[in-house]
PDB file of N, CA and C in Angstrom:
ATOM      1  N   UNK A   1    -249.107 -20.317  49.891  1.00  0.00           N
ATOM      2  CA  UNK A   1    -248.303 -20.203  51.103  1.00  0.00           C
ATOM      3  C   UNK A   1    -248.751 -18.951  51.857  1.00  0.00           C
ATOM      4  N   UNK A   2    -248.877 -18.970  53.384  1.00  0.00           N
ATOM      5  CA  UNK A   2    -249.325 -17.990  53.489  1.00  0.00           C
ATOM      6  C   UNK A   2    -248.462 -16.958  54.191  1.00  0.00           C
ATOM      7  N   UNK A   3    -248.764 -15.762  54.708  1.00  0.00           N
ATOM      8  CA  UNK A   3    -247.509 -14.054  55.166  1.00  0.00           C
ATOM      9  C   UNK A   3    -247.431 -15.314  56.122  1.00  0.00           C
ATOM     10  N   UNK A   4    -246.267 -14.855  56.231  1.00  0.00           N
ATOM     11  CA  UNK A   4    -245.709 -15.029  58.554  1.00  0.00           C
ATOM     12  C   UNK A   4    -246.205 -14.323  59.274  1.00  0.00           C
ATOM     13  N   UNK A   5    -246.459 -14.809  60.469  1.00  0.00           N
ATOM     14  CA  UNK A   5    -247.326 -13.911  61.039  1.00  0.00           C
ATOM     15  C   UNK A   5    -246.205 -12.695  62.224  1.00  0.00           C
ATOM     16  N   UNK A   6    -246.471 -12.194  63.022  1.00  0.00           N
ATOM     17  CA  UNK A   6    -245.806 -11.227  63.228  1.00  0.00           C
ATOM     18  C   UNK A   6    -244.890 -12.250  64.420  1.00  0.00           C
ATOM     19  N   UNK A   7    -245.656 -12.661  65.203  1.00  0.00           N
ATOM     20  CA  UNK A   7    -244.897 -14.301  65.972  1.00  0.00           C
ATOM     21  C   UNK A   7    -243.865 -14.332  65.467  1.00  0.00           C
ATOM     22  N   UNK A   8    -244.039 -15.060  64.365  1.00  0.00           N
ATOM     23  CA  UNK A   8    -242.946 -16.422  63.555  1.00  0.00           C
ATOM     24  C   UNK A   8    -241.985 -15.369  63.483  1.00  0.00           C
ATOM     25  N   UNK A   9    -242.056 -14.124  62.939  1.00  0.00           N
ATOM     26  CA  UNK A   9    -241.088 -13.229  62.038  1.00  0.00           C
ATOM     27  C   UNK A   9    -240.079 -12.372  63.414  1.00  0.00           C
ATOM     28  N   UNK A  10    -240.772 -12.555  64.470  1.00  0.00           N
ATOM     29  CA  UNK A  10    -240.056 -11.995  65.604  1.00  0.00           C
ATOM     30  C   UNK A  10    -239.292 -12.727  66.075  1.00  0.00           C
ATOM     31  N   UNK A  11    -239.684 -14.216  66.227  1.00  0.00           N
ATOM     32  CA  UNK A  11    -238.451 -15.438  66.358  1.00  0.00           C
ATOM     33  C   UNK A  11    -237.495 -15.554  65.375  1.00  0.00           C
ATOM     34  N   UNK A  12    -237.831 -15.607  63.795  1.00  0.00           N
ATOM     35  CA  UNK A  12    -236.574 -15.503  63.347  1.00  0.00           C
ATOM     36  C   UNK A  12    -235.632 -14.305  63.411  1.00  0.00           C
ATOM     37  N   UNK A  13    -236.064 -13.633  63.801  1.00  0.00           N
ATOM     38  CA  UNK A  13    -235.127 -11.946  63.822  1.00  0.00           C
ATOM     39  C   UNK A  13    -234.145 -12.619  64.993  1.00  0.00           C
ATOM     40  N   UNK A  14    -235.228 -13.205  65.735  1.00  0.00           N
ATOM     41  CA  UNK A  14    -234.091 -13.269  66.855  1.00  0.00           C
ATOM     42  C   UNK A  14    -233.084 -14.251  67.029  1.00  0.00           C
ATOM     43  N   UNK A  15    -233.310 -15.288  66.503  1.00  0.00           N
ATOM     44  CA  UNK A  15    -232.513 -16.545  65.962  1.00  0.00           C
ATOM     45  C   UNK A  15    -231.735 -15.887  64.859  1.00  0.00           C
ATOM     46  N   UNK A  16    -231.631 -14.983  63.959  1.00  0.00           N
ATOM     47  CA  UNK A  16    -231.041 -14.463  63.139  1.00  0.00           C
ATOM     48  C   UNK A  16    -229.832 -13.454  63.388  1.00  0.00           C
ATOM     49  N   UNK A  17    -230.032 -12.953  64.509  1.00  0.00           N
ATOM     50  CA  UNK A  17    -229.672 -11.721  65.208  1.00  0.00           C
ATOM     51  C   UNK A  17    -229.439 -11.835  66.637  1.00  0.00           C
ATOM     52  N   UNK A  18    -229.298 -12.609  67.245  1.00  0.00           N
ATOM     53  CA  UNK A  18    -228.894 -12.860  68.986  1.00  0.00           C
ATOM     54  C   UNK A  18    -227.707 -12.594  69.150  1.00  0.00           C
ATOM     55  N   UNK A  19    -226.483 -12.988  68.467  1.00  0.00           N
ATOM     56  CA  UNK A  19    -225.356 -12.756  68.669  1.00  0.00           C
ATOM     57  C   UNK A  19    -224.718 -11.818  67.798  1.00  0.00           C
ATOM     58  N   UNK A  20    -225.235 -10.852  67.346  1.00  0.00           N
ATOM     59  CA  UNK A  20    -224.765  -9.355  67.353  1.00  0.00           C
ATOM     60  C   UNK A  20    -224.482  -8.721  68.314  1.00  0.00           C
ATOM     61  N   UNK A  21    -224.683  -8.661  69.367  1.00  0.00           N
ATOM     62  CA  UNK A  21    -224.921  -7.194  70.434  1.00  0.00           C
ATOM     63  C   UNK A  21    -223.250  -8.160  71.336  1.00  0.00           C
ATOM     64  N   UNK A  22    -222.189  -7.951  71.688  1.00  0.00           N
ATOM     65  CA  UNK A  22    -221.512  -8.242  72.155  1.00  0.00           C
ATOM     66  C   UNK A  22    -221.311  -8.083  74.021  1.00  0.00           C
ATOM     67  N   UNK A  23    -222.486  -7.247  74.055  1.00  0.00           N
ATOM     68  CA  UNK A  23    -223.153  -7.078  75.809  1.00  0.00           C
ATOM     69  C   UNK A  23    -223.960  -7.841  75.989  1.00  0.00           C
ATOM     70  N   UNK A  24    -224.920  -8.574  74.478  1.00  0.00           N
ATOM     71  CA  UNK A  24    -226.088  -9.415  74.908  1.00  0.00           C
ATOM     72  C   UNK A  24    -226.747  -7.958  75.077  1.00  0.00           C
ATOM     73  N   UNK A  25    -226.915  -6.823  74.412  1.00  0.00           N
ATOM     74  CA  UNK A  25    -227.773  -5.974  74.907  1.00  0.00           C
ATOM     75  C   UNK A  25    -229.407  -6.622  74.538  1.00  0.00           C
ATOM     76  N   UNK A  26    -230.389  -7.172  75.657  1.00  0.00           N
ATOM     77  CA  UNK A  26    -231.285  -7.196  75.180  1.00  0.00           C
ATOM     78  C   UNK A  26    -232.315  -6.699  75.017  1.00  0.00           C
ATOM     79  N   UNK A  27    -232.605  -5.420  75.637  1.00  0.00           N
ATOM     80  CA  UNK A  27    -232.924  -3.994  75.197  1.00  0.00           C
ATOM     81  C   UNK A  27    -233.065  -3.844  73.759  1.00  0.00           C
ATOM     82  N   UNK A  28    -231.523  -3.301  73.468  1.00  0.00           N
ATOM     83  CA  UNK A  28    -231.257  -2.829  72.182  1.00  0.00           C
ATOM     84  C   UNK A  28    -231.560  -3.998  71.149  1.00  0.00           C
ATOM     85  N   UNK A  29    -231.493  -5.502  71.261  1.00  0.00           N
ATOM     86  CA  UNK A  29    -231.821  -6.386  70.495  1.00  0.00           C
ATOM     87  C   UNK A  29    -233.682  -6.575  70.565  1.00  0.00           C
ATOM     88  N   UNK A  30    -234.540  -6.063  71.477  1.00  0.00           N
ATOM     89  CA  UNK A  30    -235.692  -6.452  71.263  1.00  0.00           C
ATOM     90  C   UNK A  30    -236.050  -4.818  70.760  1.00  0.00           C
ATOM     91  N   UNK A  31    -235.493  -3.738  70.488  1.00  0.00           N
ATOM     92  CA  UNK A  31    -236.049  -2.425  70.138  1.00  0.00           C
ATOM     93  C   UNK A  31    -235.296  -2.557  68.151  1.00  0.00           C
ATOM     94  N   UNK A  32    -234.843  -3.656  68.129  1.00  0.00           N
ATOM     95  CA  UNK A  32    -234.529  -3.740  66.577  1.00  0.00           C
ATOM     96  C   UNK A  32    -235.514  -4.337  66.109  1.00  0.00           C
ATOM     97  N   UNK A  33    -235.909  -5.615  66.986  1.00  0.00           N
ATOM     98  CA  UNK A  33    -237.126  -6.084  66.171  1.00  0.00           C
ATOM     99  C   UNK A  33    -238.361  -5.561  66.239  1.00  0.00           C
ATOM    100  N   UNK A  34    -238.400  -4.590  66.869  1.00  0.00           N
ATOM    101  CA  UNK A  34    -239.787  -3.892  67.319  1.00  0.00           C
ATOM    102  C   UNK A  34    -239.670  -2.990  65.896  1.00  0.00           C
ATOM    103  N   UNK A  35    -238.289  -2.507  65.695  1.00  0.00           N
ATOM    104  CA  UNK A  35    -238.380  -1.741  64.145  1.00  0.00           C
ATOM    105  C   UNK A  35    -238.233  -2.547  63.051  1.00  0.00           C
ATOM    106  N   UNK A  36    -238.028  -3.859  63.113  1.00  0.00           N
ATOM    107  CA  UNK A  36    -238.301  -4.623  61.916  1.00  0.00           C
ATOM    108  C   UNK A  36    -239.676  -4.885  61.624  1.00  0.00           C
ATOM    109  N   UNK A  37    -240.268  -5.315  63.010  1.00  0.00           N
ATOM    110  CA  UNK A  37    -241.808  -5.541  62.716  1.00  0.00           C
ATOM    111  C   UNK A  37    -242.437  -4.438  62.623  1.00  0.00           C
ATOM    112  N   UNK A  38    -242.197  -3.131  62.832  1.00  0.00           N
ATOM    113  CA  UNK A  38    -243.138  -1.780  61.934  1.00  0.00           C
ATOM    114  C   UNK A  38    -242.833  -1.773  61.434  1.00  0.00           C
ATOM    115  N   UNK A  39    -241.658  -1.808  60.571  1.00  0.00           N
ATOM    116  CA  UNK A  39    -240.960  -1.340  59.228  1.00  0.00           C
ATOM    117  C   UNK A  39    -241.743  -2.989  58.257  1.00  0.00           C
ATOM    118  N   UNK A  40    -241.609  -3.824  58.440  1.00  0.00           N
ATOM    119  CA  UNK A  40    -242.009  -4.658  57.242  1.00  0.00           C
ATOM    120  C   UNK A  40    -243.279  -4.686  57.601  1.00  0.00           C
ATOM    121  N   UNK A  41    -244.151  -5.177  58.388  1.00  0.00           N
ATOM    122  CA  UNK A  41    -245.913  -5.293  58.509  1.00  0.00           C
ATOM    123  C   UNK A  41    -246.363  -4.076  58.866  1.00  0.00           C
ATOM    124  N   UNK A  42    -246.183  -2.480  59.144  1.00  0.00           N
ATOM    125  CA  UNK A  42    -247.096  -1.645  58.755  1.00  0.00           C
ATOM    126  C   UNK A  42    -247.760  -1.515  60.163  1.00  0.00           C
ATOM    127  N   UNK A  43    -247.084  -2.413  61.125  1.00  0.00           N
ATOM    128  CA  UNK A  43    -247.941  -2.238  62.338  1.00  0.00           C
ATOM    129  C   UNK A  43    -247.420  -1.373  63.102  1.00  0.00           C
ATOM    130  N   UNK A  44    -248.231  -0.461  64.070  1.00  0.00           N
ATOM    131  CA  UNK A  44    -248.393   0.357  65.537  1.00  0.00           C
ATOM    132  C   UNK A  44    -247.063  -0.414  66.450  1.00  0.00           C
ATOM    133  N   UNK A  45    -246.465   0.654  66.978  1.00  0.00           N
ATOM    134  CA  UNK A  45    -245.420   0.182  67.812  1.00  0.00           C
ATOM    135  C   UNK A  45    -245.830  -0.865  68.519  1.00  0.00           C
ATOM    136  N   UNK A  46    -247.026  -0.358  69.629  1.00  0.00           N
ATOM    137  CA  UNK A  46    -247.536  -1.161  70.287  1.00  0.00           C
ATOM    138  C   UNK A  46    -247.348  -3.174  69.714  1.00  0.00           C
ATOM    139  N   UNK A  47    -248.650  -2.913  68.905  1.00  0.00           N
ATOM    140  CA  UNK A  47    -248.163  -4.231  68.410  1.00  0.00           C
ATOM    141  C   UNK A  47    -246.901  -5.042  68.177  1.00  0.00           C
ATOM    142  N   UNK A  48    -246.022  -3.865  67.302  1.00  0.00           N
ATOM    143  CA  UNK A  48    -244.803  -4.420  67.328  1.00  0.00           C
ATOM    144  C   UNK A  48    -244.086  -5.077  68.540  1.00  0.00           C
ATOM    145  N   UNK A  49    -244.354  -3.911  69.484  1.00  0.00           N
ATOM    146  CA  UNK A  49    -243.940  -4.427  71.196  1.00  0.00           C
ATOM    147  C   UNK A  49    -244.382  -5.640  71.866  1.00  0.00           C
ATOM    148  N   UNK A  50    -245.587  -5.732  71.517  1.00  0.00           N
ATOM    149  CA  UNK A  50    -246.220  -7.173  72.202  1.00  0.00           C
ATOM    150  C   UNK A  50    -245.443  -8.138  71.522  1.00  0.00           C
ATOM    151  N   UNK A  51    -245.584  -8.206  69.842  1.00  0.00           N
ATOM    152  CA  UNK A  51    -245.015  -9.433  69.042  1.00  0.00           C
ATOM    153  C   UNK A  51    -243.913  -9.711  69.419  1.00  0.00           C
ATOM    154  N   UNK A  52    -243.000  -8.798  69.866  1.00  0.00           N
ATOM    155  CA  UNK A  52    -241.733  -8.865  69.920  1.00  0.00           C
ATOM    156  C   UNK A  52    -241.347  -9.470  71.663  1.00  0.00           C
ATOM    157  N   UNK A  53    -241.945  -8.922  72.269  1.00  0.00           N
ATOM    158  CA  UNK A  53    -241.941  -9.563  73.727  1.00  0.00           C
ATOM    159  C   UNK A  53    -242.377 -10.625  74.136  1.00  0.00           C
ATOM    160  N   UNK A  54    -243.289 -11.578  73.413  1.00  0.00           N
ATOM    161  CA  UNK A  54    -244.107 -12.661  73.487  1.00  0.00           C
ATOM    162  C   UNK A  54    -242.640 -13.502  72.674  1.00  0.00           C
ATOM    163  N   UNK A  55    -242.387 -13.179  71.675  1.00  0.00           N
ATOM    164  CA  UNK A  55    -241.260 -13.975  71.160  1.00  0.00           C
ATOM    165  C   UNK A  55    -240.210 -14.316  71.500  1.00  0.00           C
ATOM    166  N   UNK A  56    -239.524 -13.221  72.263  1.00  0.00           N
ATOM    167  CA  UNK A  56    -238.717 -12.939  72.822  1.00  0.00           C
ATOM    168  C   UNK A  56    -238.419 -13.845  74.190  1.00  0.00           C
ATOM    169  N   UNK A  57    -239.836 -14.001  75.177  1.00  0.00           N
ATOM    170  CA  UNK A  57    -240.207 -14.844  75.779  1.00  0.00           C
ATOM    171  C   UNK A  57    -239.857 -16.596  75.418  1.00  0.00           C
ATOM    172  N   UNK A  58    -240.571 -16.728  74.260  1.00  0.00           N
ATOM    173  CA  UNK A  58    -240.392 -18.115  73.948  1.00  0.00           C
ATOM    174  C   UNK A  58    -239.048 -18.229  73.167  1.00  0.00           C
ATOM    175  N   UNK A  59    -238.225 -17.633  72.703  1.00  0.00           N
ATOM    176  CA  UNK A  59    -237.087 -17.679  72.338  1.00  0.00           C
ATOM    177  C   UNK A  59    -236.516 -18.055  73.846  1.00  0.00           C
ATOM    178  N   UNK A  60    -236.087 -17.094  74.677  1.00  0.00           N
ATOM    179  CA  UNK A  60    -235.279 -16.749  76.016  1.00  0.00           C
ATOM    180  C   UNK A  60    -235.639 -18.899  76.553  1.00  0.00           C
ATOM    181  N   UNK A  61    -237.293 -19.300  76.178  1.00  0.00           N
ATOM    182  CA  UNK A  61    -237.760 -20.066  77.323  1.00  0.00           C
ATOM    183  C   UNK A  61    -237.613 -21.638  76.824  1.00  0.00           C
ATOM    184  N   UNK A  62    -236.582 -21.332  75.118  1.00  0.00           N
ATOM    185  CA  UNK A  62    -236.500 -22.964  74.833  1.00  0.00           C
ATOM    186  C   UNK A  62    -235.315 -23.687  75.634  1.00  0.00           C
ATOM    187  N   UNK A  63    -235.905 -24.946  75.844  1.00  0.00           N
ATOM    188  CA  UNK A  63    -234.852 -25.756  76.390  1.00  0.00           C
ATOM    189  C   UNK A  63    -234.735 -25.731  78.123  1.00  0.00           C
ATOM    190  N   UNK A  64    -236.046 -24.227  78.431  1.00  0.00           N
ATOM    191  CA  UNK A  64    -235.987 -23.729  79.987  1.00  0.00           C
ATOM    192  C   UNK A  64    -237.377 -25.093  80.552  1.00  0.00           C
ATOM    193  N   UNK A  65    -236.826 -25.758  81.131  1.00  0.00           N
ATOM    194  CA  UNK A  65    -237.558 -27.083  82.010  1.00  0.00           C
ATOM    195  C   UNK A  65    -238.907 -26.308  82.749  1.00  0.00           C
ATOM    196  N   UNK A  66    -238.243 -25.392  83.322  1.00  0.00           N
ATOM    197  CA  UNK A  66    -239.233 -24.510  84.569  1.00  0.00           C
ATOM    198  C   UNK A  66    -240.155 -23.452  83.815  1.00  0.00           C
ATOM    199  N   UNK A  67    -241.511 -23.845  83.589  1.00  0.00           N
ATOM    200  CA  UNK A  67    -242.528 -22.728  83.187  1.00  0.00           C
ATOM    201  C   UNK A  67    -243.605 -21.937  84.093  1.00  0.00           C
ATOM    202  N   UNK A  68    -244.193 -21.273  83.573  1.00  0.00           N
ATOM    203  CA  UNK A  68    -245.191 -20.829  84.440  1.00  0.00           C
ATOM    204  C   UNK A  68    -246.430 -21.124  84.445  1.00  0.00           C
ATOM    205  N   UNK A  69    -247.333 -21.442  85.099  1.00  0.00           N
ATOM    206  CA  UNK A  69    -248.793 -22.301  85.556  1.00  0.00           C
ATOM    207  C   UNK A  69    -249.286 -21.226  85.322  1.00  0.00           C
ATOM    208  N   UNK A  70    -249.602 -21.374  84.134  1.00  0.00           N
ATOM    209  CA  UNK A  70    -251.410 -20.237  83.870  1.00  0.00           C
ATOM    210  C   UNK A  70    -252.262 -20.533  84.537  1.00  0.00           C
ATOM    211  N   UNK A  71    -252.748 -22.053  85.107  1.00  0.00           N
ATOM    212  CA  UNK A  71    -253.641 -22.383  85.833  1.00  0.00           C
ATOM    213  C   UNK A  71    -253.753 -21.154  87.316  1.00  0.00           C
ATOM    214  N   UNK A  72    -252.768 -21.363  87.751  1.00  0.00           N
ATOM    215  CA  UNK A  72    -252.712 -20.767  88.943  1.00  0.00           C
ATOM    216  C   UNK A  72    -252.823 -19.231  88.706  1.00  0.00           C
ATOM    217  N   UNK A  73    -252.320 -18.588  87.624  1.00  0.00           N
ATOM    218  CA  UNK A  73    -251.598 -17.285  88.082  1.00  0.00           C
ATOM    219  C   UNK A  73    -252.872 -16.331  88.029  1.00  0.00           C
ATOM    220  N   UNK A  74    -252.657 -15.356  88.527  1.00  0.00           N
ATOM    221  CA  UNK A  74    -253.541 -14.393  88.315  1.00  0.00           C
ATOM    222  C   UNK A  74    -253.108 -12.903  87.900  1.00  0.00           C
ATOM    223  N   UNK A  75    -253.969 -12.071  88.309  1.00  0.00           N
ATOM    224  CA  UNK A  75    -253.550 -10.837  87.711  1.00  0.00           C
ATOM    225  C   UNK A  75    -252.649  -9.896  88.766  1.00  0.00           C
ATOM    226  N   UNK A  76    -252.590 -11.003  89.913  1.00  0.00           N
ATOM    227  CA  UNK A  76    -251.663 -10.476  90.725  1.00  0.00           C
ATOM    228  C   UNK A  76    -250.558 -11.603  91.220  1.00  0.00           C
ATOM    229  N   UNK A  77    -250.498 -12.570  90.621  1.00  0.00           N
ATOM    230  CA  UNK A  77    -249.710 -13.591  90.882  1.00  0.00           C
ATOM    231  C   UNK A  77    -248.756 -14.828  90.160  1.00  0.00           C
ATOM    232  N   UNK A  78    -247.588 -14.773  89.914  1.00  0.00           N
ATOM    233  CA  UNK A  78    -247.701 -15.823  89.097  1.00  0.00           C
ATOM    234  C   UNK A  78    -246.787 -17.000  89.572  1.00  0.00           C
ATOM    235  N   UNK A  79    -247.429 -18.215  89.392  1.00  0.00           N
ATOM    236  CA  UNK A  79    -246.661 -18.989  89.924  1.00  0.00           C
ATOM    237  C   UNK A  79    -245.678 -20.121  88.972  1.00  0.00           C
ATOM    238  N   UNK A  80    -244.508 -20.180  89.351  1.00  0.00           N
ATOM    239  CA  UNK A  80    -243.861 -21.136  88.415  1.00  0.00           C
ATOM    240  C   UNK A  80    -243.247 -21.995  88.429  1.00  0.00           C
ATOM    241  N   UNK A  81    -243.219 -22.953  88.303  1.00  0.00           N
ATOM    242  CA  UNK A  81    -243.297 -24.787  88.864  1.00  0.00           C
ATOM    243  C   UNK A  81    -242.143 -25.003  88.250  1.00  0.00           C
ATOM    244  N   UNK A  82    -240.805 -25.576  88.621  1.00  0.00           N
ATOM    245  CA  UNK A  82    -239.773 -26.477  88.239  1.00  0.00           C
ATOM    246  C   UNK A  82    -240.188 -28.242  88.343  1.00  0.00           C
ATOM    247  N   UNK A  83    -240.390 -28.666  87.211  1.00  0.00           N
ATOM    248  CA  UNK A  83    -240.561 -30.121  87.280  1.00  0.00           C
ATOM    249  C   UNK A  83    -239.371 -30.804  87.727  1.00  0.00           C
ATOM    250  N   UNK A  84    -237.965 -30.708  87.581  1.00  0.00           N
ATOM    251  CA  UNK A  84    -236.967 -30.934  87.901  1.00  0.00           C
ATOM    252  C   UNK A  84    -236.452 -31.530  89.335  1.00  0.00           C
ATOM    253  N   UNK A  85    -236.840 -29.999  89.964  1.00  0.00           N
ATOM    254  CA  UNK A  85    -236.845 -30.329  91.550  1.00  0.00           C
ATOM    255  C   UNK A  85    -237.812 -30.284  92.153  1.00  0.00           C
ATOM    256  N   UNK A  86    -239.279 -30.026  91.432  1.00  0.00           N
ATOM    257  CA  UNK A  86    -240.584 -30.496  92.550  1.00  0.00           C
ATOM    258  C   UNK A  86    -240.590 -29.054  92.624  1.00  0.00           C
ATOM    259  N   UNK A  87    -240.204 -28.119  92.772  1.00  0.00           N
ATOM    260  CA  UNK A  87    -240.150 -26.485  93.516  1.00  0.00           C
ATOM    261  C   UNK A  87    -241.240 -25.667  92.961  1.00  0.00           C
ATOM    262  N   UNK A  88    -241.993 -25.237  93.364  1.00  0.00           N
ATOM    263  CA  UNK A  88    -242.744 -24.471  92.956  1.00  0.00           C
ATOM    264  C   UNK A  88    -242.399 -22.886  93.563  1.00  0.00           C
ATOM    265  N   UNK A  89    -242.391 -21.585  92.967  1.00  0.00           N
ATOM    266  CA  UNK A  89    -242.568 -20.476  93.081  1.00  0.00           C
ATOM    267  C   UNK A  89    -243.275 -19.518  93.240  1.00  0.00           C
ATOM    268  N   UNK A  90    -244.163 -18.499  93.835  1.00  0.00           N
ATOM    269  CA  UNK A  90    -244.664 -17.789  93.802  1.00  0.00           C
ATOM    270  C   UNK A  90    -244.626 -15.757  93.797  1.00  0.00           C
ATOM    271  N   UNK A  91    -244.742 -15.607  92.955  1.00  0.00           N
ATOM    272  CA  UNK A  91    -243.962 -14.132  92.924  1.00  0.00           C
ATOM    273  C   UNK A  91    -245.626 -13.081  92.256  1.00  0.00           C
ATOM    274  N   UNK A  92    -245.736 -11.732  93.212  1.00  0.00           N
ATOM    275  CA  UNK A  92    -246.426 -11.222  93.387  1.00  0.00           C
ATOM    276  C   UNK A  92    -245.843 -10.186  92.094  1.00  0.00           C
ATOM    277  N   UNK A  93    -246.895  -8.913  91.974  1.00  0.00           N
ATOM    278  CA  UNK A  93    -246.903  -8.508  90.971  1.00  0.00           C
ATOM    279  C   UNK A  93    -245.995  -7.455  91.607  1.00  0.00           C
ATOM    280  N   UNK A  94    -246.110  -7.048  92.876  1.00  0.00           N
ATOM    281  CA  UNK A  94    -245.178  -6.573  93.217  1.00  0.00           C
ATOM    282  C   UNK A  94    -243.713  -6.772  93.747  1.00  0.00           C
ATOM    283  N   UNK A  95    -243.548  -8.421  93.380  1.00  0.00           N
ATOM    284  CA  UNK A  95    -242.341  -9.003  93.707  1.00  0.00           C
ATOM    285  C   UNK A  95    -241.296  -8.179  92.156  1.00  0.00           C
ATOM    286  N   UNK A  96    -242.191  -8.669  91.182  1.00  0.00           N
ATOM    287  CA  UNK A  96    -241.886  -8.985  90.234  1.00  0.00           C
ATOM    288  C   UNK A  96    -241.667  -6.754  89.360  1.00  0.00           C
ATOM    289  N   UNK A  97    -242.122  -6.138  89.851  1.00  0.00           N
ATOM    290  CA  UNK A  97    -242.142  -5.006  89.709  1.00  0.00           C
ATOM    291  C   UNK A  97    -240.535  -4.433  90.126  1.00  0.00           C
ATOM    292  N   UNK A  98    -240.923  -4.896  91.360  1.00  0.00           N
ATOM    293  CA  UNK A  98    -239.521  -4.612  92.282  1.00  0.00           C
ATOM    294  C   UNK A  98    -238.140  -5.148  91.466  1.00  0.00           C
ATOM    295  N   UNK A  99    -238.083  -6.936  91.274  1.00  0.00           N
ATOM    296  CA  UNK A  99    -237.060  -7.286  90.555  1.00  0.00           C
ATOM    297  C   UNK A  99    -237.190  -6.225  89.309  1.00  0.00           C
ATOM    298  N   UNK A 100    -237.584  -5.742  88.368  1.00  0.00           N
ATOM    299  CA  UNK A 100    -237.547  -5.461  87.329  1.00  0.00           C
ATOM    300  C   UNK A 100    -236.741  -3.995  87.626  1.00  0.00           C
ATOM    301  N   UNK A 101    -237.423  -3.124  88.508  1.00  0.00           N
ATOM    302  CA  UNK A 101    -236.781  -2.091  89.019  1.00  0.00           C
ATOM    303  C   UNK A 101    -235.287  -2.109  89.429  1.00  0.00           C
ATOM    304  N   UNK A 102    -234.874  -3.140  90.077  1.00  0.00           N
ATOM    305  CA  UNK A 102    -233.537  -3.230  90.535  1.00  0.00           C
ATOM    306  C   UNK A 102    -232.564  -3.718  89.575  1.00  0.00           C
ATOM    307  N   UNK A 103    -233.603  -4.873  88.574  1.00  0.00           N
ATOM    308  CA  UNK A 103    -231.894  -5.151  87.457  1.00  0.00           C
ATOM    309  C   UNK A 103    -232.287  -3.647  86.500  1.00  0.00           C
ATOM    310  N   UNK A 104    -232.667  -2.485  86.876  1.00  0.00           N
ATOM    311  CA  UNK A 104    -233.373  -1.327  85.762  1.00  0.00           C
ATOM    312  C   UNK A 104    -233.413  -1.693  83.905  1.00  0.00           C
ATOM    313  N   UNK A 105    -234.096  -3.021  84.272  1.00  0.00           N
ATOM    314  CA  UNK A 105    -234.681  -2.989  82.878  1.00  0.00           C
ATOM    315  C   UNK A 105    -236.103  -2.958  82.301  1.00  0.00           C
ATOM    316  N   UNK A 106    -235.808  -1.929  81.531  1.00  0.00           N
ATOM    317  CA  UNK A 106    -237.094  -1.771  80.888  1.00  0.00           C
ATOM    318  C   UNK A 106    -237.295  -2.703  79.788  1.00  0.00           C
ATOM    319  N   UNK A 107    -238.548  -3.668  80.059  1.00  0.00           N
ATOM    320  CA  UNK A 107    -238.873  -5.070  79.424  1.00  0.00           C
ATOM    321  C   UNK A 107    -239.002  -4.758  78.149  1.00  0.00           C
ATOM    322  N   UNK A 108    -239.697  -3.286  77.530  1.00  0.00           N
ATOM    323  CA  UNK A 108    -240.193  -2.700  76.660  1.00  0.00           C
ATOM    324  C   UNK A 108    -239.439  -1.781  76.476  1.00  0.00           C
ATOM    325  N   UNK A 109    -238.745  -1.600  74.866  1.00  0.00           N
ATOM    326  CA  UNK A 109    -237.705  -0.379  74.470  1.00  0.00           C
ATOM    327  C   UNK A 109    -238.953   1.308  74.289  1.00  0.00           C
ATOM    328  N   UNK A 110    -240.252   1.172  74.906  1.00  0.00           N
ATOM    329  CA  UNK A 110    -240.498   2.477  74.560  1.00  0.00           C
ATOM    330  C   UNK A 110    -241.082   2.465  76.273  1.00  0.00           C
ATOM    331  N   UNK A 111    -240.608   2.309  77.004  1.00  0.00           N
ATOM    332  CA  UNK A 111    -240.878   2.509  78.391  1.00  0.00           C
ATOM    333  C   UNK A 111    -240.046   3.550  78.905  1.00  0.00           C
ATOM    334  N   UNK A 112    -240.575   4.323  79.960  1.00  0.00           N
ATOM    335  CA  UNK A 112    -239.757   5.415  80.205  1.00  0.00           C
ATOM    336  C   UNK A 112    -239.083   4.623  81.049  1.00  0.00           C
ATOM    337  N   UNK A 113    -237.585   6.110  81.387  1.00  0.00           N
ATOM    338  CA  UNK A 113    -236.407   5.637  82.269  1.00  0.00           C
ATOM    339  C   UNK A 113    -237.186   5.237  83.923  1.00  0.00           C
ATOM    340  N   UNK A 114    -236.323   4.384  84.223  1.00  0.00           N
ATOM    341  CA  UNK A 114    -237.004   3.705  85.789  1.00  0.00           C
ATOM    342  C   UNK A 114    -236.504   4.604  87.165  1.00  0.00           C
ATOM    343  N   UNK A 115    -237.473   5.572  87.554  1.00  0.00           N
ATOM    344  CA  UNK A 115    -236.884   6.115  88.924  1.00  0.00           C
ATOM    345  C   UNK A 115    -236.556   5.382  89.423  1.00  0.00           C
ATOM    346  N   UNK A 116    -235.050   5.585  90.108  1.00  0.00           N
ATOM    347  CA  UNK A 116    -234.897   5.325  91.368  1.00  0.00           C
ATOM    348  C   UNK A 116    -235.416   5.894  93.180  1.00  0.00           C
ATOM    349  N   UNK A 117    -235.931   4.742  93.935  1.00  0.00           N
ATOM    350  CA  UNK A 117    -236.120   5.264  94.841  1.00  0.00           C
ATOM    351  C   UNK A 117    -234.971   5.789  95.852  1.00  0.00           C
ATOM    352  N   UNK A 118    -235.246   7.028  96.321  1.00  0.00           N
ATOM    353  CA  UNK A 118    -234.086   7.231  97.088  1.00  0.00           C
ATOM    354  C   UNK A 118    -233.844   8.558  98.335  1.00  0.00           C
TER     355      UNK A 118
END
């Protein structure tokens, strides 16, 4: 049988552990598994951070109809197609900077605090 890989082990944390945080903090719920996955595999935050955000992703994206077109996207663009209603989206890297700035979340628990402009 073989280890889990850091993937698999970040989805079950989170299927294991989603409904602890009574805010839904999901911050504080993706900076636990970032210390589960250094603490059991031995890996660099970093890593931990990616595993945990990629999972986190496909956790957040089951059952979500509307994905995003790798075909299309680029390194400044990504576009994301609702099969549902035909709708397609397009959001710039600076669309998407901006949203992130305004709900002030940091996607990543080792990101610094988000200036505000002002």
């Amino acid at each position: 049988m073989s280890e889990p890989s850091l993937h698999d082990s970040a989805l079950r944390f989170f299927l294991s552990h989603q409904g602890e945080h009574l805010s839904h903090d999901r911050v504080r719920l993706l900076g636990r598994c970032v210390g589960h996955l250094s603490d059991t595999f031995g890996v660099s935050q970093r890593a931990a951070e990616d595993a945990a955000l990629l999972a986190l992703a496909e956790f957040e994206g089951r059952g979500q109809h509307a994905y995003i077109d790798l075909d299309r996207c680029t390194s400044f663009a990504v576009f994301v197609t609702d099969p549902d209603s035909g709708l397609r989206w397009m959001l710039t890297a600076r669309d998407l900077a901006a949203f992130a700035r305004q709900q002030r979340a940091p996607w990543s628990p080792a990101a610094p605090p988000v200036a505000r402009a002002g």
